[in-house]
C-alpha atoms as a PDB file:
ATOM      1  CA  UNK A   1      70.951  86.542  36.588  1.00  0.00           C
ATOM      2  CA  UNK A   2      69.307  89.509  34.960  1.00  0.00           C
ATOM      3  CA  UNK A   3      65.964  89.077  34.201  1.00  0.00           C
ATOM      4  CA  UNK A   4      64.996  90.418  30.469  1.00  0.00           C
ATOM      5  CA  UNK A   5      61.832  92.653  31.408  1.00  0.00           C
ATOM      6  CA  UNK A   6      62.655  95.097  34.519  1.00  0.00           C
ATOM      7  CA  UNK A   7      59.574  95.540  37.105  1.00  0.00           C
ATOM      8  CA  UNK A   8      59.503  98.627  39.353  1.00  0.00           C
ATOM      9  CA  UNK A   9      56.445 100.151  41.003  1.00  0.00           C
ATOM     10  CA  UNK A  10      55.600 103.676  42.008  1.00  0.00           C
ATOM     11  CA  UNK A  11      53.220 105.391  44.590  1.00  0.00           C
ATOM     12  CA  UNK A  12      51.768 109.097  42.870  1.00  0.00           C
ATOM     13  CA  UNK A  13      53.263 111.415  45.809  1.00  0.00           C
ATOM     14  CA  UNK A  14      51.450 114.758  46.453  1.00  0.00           C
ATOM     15  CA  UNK A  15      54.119 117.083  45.846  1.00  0.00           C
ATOM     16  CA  UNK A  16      54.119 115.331  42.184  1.00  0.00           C
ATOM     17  CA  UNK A  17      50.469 116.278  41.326  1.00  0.00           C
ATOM     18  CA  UNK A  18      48.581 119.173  39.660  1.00  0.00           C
ATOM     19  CA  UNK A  19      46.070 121.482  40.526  1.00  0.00           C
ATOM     20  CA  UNK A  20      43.476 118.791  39.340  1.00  0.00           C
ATOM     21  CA  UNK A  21      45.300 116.146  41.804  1.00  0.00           C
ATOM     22  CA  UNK A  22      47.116 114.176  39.035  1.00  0.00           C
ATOM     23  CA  UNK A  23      50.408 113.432  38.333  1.00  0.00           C
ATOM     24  CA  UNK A  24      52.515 116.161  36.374  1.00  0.00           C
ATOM     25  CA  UNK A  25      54.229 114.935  33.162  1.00  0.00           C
ATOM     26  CA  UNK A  26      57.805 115.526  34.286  1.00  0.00           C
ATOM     27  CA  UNK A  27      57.522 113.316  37.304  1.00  0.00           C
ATOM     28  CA  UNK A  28      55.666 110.962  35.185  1.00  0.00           C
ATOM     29  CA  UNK A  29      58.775 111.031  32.940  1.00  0.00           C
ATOM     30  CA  UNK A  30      61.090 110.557  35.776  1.00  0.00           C
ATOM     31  CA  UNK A  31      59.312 106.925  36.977  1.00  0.00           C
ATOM     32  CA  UNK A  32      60.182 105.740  33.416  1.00  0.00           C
ATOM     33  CA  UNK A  33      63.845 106.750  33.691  1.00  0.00           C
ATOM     34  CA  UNK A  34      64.598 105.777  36.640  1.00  0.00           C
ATOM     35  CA  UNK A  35      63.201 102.315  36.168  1.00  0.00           C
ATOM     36  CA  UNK A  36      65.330 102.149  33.190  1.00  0.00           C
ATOM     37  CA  UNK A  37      68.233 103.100  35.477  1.00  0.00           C
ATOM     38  CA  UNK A  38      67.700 100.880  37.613  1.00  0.00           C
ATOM     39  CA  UNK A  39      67.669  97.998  35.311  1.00  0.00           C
ATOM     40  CA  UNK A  40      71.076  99.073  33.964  1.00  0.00           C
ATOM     41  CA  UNK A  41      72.391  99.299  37.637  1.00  0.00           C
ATOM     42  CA  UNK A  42      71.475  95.184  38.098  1.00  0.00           C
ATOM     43  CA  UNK A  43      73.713  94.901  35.153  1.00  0.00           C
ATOM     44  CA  UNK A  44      76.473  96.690  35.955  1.00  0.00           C
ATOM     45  CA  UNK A  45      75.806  98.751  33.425  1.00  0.00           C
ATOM     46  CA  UNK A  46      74.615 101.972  36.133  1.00  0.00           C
ATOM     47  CA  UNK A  47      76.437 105.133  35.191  1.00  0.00           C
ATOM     48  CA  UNK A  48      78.310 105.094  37.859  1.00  0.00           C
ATOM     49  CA  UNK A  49      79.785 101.524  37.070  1.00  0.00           C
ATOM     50  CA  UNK A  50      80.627 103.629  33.154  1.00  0.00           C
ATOM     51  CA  UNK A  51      82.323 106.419  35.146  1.00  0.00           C
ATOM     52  CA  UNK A  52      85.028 103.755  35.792  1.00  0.00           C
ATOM     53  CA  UNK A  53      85.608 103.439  32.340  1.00  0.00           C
ATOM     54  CA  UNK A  54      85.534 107.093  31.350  1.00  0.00           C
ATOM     55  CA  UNK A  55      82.364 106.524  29.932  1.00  0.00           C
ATOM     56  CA  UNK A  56      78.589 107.816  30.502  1.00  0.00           C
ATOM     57  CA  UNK A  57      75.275 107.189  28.942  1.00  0.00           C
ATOM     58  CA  UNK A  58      73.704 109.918  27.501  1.00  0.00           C
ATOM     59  CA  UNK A  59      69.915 109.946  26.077  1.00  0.00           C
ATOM     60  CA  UNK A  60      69.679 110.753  22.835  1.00  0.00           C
ATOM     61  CA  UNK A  61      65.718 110.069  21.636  1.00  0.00           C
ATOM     62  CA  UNK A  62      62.837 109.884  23.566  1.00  0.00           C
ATOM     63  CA  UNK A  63      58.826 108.950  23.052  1.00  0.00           C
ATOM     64  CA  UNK A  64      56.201 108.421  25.426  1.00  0.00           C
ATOM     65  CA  UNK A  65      52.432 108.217  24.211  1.00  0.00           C
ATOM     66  CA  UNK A  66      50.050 108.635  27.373  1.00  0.00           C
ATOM     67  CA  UNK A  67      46.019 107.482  27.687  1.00  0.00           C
ATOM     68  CA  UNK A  68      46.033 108.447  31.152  1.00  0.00           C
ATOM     69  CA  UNK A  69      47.378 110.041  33.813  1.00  0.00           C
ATOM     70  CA  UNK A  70      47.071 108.461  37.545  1.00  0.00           C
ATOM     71  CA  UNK A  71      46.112 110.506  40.573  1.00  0.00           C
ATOM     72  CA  UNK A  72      47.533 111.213  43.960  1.00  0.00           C
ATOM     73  CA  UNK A  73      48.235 107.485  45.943  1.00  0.00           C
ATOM     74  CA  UNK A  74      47.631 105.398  42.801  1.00  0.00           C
ATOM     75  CA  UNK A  75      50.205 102.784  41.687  1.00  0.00           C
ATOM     76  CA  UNK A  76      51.975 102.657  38.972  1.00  0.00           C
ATOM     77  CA  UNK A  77      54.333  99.727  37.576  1.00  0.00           C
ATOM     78  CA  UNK A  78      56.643 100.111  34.909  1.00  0.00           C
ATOM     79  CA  UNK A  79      58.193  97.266  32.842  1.00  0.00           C
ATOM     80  CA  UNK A  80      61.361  98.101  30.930  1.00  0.00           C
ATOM     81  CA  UNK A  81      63.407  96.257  28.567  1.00  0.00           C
ATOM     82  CA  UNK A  82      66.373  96.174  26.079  1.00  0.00           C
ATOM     83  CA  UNK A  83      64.321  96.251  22.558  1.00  0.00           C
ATOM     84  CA  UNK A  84      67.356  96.801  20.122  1.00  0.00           C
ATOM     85  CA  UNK A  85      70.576  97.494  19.445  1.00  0.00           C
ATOM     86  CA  UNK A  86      72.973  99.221  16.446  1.00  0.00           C
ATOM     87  CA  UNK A  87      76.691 100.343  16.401  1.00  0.00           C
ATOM     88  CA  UNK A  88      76.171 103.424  18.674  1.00  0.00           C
ATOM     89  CA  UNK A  89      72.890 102.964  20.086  1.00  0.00           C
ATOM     90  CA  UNK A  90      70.563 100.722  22.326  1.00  0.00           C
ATOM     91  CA  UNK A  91      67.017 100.873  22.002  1.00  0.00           C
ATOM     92  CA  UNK A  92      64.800 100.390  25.621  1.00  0.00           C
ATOM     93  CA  UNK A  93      60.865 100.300  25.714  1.00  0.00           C
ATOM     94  CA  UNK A  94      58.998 100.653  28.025  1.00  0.00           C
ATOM     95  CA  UNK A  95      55.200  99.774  29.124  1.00  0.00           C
ATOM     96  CA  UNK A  96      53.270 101.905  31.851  1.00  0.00           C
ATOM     97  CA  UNK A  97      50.395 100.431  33.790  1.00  0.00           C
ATOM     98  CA  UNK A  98      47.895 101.251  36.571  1.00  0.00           C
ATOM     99  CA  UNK A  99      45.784  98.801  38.496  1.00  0.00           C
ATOM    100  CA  UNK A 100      43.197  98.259  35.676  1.00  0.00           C
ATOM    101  CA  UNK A 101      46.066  97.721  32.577  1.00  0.00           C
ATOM    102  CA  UNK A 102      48.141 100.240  30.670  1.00  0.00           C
ATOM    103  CA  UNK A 103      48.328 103.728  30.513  1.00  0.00           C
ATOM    104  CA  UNK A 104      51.265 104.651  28.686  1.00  0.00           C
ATOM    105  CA  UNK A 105      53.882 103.162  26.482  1.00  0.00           C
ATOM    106  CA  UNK A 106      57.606 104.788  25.906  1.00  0.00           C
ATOM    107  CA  UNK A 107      60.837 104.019  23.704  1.00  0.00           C
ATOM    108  CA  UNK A 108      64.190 105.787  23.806  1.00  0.00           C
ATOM    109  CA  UNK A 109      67.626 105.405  22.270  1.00  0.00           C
ATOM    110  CA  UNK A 110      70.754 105.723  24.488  1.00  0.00           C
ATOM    111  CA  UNK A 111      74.555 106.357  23.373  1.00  0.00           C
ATOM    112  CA  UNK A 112      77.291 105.539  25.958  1.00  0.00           C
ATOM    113  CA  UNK A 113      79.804 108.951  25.328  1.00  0.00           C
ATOM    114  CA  UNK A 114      83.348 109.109  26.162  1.00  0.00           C
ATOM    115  CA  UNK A 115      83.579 111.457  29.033  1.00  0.00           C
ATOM    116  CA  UNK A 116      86.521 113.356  27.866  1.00  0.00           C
ATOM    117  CA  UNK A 117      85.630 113.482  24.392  1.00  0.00           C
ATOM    118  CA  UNK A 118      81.938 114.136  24.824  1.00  0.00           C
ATOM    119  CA  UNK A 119      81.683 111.302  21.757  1.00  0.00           C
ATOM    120  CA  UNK A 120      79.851 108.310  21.098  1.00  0.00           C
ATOM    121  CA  UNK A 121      81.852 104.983  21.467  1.00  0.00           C
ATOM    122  CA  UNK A 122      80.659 101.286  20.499  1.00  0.00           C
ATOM    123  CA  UNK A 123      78.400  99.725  21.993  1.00  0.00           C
ATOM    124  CA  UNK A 124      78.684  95.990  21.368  1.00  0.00           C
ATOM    125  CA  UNK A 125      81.572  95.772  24.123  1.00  0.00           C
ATOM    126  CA  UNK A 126      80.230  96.941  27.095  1.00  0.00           C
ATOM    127  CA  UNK A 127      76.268  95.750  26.564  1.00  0.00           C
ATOM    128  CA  UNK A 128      77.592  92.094  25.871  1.00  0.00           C
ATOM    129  CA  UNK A 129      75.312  89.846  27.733  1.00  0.00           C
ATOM    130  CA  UNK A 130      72.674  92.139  29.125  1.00  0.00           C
ATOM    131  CA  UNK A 131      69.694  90.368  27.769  1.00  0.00           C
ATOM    132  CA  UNK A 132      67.646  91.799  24.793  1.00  0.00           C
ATOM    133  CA  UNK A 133      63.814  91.342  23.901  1.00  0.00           C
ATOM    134  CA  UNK A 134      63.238  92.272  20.916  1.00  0.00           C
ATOM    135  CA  UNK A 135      59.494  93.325  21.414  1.00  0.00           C
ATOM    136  CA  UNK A 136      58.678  97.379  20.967  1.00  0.00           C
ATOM    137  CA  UNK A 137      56.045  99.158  23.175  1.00  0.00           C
ATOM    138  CA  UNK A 138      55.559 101.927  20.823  1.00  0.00           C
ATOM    139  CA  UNK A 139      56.499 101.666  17.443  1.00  0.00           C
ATOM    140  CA  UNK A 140      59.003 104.459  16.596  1.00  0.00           C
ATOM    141  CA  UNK A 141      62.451 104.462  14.464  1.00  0.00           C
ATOM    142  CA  UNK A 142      63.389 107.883  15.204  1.00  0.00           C
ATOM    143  CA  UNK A 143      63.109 109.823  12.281  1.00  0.00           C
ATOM    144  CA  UNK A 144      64.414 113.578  12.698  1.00  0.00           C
ATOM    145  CA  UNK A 145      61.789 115.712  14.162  1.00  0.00           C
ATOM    146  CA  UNK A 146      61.241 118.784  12.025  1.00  0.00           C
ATOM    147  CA  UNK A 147      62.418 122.390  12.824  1.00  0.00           C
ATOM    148  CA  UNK A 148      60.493 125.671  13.141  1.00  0.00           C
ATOM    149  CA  UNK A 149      59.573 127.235  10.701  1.00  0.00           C
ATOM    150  CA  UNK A 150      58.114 130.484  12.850  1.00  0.00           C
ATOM    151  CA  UNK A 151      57.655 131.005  16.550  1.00  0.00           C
ATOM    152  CA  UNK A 152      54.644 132.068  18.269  1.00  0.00           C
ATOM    153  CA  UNK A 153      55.818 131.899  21.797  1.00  0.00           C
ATOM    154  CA  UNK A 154      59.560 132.811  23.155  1.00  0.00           C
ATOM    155  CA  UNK A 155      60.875 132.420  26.907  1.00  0.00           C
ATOM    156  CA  UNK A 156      64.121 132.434  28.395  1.00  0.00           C
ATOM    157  CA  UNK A 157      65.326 130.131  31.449  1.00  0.00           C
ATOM    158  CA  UNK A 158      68.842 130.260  33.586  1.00  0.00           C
ATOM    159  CA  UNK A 159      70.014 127.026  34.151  1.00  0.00           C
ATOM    160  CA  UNK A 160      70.062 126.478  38.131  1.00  0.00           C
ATOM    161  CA  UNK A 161      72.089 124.319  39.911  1.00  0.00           C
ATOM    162  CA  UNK A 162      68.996 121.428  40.542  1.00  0.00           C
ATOM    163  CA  UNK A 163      69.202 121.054  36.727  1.00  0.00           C
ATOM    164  CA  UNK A 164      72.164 119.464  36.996  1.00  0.00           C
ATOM    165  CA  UNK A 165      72.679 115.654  36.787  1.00  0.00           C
ATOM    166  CA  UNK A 166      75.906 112.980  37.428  1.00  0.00           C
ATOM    167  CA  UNK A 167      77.018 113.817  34.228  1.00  0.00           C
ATOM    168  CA  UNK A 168      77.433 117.153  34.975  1.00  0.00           C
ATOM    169  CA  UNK A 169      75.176 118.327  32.233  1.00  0.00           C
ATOM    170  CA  UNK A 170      71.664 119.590  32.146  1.00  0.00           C
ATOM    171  CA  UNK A 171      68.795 116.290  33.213  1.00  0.00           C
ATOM    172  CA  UNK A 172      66.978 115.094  30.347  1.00  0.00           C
ATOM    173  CA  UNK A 173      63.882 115.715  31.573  1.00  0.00           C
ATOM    174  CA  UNK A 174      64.876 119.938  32.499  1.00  0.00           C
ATOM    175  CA  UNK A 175      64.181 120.454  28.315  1.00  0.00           C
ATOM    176  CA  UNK A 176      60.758 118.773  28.417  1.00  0.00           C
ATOM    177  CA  UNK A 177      59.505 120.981  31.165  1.00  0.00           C
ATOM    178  CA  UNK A 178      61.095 123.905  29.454  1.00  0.00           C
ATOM    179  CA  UNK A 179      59.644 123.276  26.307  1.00  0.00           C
ATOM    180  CA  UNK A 180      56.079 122.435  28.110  1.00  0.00           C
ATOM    181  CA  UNK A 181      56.306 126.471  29.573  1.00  0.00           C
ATOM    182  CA  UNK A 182      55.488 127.539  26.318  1.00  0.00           C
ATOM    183  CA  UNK A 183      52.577 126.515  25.376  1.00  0.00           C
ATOM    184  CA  UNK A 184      50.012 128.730  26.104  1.00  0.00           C
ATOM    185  CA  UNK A 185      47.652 129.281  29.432  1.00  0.00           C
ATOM    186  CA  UNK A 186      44.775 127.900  27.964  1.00  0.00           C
ATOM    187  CA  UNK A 187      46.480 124.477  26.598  1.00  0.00           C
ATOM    188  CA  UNK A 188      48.125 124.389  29.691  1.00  0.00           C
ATOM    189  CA  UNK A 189      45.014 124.514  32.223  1.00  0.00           C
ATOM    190  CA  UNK A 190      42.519 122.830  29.901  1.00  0.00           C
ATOM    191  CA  UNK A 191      44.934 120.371  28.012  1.00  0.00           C
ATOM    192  CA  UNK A 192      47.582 117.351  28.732  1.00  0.00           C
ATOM    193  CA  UNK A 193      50.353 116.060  26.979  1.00  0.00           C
ATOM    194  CA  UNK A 194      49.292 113.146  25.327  1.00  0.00           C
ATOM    195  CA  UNK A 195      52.669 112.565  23.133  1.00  0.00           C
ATOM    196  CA  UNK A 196      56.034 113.644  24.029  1.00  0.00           C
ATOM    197  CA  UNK A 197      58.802 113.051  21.148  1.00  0.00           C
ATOM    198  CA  UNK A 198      62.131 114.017  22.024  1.00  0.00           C
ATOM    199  CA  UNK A 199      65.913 114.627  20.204  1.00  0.00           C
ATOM    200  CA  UNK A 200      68.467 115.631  22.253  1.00  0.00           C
ATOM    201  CA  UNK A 201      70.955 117.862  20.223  1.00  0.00           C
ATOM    202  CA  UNK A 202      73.566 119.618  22.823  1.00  0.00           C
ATOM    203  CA  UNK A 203      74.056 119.884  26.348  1.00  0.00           C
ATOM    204  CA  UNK A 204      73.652 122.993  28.578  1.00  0.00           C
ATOM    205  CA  UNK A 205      75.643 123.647  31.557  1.00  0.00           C
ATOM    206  CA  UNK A 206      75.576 125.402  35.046  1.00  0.00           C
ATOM    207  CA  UNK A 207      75.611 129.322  34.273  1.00  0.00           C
ATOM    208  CA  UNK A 208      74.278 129.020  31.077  1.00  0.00           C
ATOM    209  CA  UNK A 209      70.568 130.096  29.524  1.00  0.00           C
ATOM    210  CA  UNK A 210      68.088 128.709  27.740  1.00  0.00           C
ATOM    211  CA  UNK A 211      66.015 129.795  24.726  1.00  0.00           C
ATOM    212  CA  UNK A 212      62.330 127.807  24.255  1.00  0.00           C
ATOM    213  CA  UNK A 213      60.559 128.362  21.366  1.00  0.00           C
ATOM    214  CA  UNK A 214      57.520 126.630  20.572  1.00  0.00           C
ATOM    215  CA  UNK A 215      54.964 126.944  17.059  1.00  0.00           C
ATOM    216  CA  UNK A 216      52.038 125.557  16.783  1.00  0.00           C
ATOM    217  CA  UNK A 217      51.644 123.285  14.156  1.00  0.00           C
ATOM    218  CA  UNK A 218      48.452 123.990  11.695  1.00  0.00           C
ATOM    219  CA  UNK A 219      45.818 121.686  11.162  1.00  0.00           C
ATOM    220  CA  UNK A 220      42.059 121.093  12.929  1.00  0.00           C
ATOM    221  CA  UNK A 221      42.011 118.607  16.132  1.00  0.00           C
ATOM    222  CA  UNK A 222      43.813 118.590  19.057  1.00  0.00           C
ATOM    223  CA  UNK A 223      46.727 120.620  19.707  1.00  0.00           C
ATOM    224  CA  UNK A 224      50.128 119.577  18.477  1.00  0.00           C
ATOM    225  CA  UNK A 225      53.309 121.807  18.953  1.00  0.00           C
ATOM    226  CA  UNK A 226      56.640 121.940  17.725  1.00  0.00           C
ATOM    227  CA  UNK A 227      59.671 123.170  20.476  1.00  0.00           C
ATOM    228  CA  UNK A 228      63.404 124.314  19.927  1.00  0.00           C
ATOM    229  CA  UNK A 229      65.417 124.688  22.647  1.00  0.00           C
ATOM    230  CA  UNK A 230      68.669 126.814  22.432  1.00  0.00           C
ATOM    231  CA  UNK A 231      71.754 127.507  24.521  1.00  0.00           C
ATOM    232  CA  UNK A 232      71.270 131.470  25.176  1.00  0.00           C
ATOM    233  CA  UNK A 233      74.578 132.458  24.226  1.00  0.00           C
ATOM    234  CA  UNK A 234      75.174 131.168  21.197  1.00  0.00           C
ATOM    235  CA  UNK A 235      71.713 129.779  19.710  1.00  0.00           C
ATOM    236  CA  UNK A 236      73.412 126.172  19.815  1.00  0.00           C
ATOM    237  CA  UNK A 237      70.254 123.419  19.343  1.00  0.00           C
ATOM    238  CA  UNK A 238      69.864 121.725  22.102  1.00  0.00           C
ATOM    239  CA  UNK A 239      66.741 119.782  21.943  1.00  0.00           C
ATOM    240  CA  UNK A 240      64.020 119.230  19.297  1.00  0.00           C
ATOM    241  CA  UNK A 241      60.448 118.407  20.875  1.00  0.00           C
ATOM    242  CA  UNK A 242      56.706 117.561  19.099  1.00  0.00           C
ATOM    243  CA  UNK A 243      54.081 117.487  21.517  1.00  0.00           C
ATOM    244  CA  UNK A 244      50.722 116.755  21.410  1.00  0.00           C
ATOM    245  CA  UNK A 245      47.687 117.421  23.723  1.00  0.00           C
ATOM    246  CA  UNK A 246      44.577 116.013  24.940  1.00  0.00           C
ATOM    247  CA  UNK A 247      41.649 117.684  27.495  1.00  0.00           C
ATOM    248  CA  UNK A 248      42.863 117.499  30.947  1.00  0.00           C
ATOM    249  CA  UNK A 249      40.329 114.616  32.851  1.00  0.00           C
ATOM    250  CA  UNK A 250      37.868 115.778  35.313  1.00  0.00           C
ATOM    251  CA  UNK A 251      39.921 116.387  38.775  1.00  0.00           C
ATOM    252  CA  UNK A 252      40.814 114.777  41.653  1.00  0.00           C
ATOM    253  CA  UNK A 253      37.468 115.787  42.898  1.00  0.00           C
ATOM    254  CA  UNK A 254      35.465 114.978  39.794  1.00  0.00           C
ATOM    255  CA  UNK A 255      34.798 118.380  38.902  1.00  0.00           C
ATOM    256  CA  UNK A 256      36.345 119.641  35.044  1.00  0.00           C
END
C-alpha cells in the first residue's frame, strides 16, 4: 500500500557545499525532487513507468521558502505528499527538516505531457488511487509571476550535455542555477536564497543557448530579484523566476 506522506532522508555531501561549508541551493533543490520522485516510483507512477504510455511528467511551478540551510554531514528528511489535484495538474508539498524541526517548506504543480505531442493530457486517469492529503506546506496558488520590465544583468549559457534529463529536455533545476548566476557578486557571497518561485514556460535542448536576465526589483529590505530565461536563438521564454535573499549564516567554521 502507498503510504500518503513520503519519508526520505539525506546526508549534506561535501562536494554539495559552499565556500562557507553549507549546502548549495541547487542540490538542496534536488533532495526535494527526488523525494518526490521517488514517491511517484512506489506508485507506479515513476517516469519511466509513463514512458510506457507515451507519457512524461513535466514540472510546471515551483516554490520553496528556506529558514536555513544545513551544513556538511547534517541530515536532512523530507516528507512529500499529494496536496491537490485539477484537470491538468497535481499539486505536491513538501516539508524540509533537520534534527531540531523544519527548515524549509516547498509546493509544485506537475502536468503529465504526451511525449509526441509535447501537450498536457488528463490527469484523473492515470493518478486514480495514489492517495491525496489535502494539507499545503506553503501556501501558494500559482499566480503568474511578473515579467521584466528592464534588465540590469545579462549572461549567456550553452546548454551541455549534463543538463540533460530522461525526458530529453533541459533538468528543472539547470534554470534555477542559471537564473541564480546573475545576481550580482556581492548578493552572491554575502546573501542566500531565501525564496525560490518558479514557472516553467519552454524547454531547451542539447545545442541550444540560454539567455538569463535578471532586475532587481525596487523597494528597501532584503534583496528580491526578478529572472527571465530565454532560448538564445529565438528569445522563446523559458522560465520565469522571483527570488529573494537573506545574509548568508556565519560558516562552517563560525566565522561571517
Amino acid at each position: 500500500m502507498i503510504e500518503a506522506v513520503h519519508r526520505k532522508t539525506f546526508q549534506v555531501r561535501a562536494i554539495e557545499i559552499d565556500g562557507g561549508g553549507f549546502i548549495q541551493p541547487i542540490p538542496f533543490l534536488e533532495y526535494v525532487l527526488e523525494a518526490a520522485g521517488e514517491h511517484a516510483a512506489d506508485g507506479g507512477l515513476a517516469v519511466t513507468d509513463l514512458f510506457k504510455k507515451g507519457l512524461t511528467w513535466v514540472l510546471s511551478r515551483f516554490h520553496i521558502e528556506i529558514t536555513r540551510y544545513p551544513k556538511w554531514g547534517e541530515t536532512v528528511r523530507i516528507n512529500t505528499w499529494p496536496s491537490g489535484r485539477g484537470p491538468l495538474f497535481a499539486v505536491r508539498d513538501y516539508e524540509i527538516l533537520d534534527a531540531e524541526g523544519p527548515i524549509a517548506a516547498a509546493t509544485s504543480s506537475w502536468l503529465i505531457v504526451d511525449l509526441k505531442t509535447r501537450r498536457p493530457v488528463r490527469t484523473a486517469e492515470h493518478l486514480e488511487g495514489f492517495p491525496l492529503l489535502e494539507k499545503r506546506a506553503l501556501a501558494d496558488e500559482f499566480a503568474s509571476l511578473p515579467g521584466l520590465e528592464r534588465e540590469d544583468v545579462v549572461k549567456e549559457f550553452p546548454v551541455f550535455f549534463s543538463d540533460i534529463d530522461l525526458n530529453g529536455h533541459v533538468t528543472a533545476t539547470v534554470y534555477i542555477h542559471r537564473a541564480l548566476e546573475t545576481v550580482p557578486d556581492e548578493i552572491l557571497f554575502g546573501w542566500r536564497p531565501a525564496g525560490i518561485e518558479v514557472n516553467y514556460r519552454g524547454e531547451a535542448f542539447y545545442g541550444d543557448g540560454i539567455r538569463s536576465r535578471a532586475a532587481r526589483l525596487d523597494g528597501g529590505g532584503a534583496p528580491r530579484f526578478l529572472h527571465r530565461l530565454s532560448r538564445l536563438a529565438d528569445d522563446k521564454e523559458l522560465t520565469l523566476l522571483r527570488t529573494s535573499w537573506a545574509p548568508a549564516p556565519k560558516n562552517y567554521y563560525g566565522e561571517q
